[in-house]
Protein backbone atom coordinates (compact mmCIF):
# COMPACT_ATOMS: atom_id res chain seq x y z
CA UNK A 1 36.74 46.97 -36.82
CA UNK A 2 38.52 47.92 -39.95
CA UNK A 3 36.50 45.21 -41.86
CA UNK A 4 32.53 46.51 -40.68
CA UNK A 5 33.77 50.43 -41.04
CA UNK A 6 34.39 48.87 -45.01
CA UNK A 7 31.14 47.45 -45.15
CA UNK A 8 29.26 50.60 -43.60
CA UNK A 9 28.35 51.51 -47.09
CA UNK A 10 26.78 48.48 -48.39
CA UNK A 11 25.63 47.07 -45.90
CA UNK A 12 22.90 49.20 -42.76
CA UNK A 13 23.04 46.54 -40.67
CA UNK A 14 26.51 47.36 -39.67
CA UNK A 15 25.68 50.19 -38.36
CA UNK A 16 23.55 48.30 -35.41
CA UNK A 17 26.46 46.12 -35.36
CA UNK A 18 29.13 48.56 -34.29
CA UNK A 19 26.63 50.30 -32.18
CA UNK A 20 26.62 47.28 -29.95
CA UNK A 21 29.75 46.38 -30.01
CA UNK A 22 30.43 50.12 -28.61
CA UNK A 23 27.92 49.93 -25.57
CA UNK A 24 28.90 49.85 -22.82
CA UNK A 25 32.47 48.91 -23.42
CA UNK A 26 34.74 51.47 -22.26
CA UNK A 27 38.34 50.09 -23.15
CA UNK A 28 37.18 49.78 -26.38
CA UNK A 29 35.46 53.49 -26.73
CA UNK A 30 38.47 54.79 -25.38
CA UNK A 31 41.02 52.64 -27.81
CA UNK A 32 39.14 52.55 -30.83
CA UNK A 33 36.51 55.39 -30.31
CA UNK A 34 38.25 58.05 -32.15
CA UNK A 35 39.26 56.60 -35.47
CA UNK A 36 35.42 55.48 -35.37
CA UNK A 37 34.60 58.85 -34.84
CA UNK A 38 36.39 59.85 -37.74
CA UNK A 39 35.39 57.45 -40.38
CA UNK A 40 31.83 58.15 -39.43
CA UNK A 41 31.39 61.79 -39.63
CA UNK A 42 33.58 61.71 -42.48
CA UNK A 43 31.18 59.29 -44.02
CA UNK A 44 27.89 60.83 -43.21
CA UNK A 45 29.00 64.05 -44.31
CA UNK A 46 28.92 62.63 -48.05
CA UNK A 47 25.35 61.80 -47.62
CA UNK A 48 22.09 63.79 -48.48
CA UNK A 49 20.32 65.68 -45.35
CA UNK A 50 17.42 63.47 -45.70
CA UNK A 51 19.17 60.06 -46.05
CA UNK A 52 18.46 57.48 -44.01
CA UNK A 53 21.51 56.81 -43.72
CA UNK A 54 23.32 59.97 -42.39
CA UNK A 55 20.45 59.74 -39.64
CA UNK A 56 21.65 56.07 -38.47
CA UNK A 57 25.43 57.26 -38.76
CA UNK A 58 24.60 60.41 -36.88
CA UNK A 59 22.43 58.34 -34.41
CA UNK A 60 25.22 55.84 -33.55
CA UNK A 61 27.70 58.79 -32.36
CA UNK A 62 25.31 58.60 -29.32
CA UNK A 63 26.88 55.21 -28.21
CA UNK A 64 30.37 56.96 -28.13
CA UNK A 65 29.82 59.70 -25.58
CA UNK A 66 28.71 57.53 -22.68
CA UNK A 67 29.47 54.26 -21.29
CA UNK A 68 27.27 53.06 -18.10
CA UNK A 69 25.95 56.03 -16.90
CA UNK A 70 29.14 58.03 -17.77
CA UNK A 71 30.35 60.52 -20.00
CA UNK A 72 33.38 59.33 -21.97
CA UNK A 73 35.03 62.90 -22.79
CA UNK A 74 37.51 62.12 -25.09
CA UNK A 75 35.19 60.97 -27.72
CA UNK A 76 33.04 63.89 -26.56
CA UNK A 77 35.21 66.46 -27.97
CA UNK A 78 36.51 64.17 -30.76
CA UNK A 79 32.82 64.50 -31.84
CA UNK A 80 32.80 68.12 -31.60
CA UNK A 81 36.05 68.75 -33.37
CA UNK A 82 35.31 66.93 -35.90
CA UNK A 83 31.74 68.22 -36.45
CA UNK A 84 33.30 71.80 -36.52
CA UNK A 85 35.93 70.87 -38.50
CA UNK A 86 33.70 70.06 -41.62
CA UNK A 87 31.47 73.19 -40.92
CA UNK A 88 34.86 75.32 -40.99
CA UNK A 89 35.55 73.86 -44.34
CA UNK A 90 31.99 74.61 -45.83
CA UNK A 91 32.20 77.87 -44.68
């Protein structure tokens, strides 16, 4: 995982990558998901507002809130803390 979250940046492809690799696999949203998480809003928050880019990385946080039909709340509220987190530091 380490090696595609490098590659994020130069390559958008990854991002369609990791989204699959996240469906629908729950040990793996649940062992991995947060430090995902992370990286990605992290990353997207460097971006323009009307980049391409942020849009996919924004987009693929979907994947990490539900797996078949259910609601995976630990990377539900690792989304929302750290979404608030870099609004509380704008502010």
């Amino acid at each position: 995982m380490d090696y595609f979250l490098k590659k994020i940046d130069s390559c958008s492809l990854v991002v369609f990558l990791i989204k699959e690799i996240f469906r629908n696999n729950k040990n793996f949203l649940i062992l991995e998901g947060p430090r995902v998480i992370r990286y990605i809003t992290v990353r997207e928050e460097k971006l323009p507002l009307d980049s391409i880019e942020r849009f996919h990385l924004l987009n693929i946080l979907k994947v990490f809130v539900k797996c078949k039909g259910k609601i995976v709340l630990k990377n539900q509220n690792e989304i929302l803390i750290q979404l608030a987190s870099i609004e509380e530091e704008k502010i």
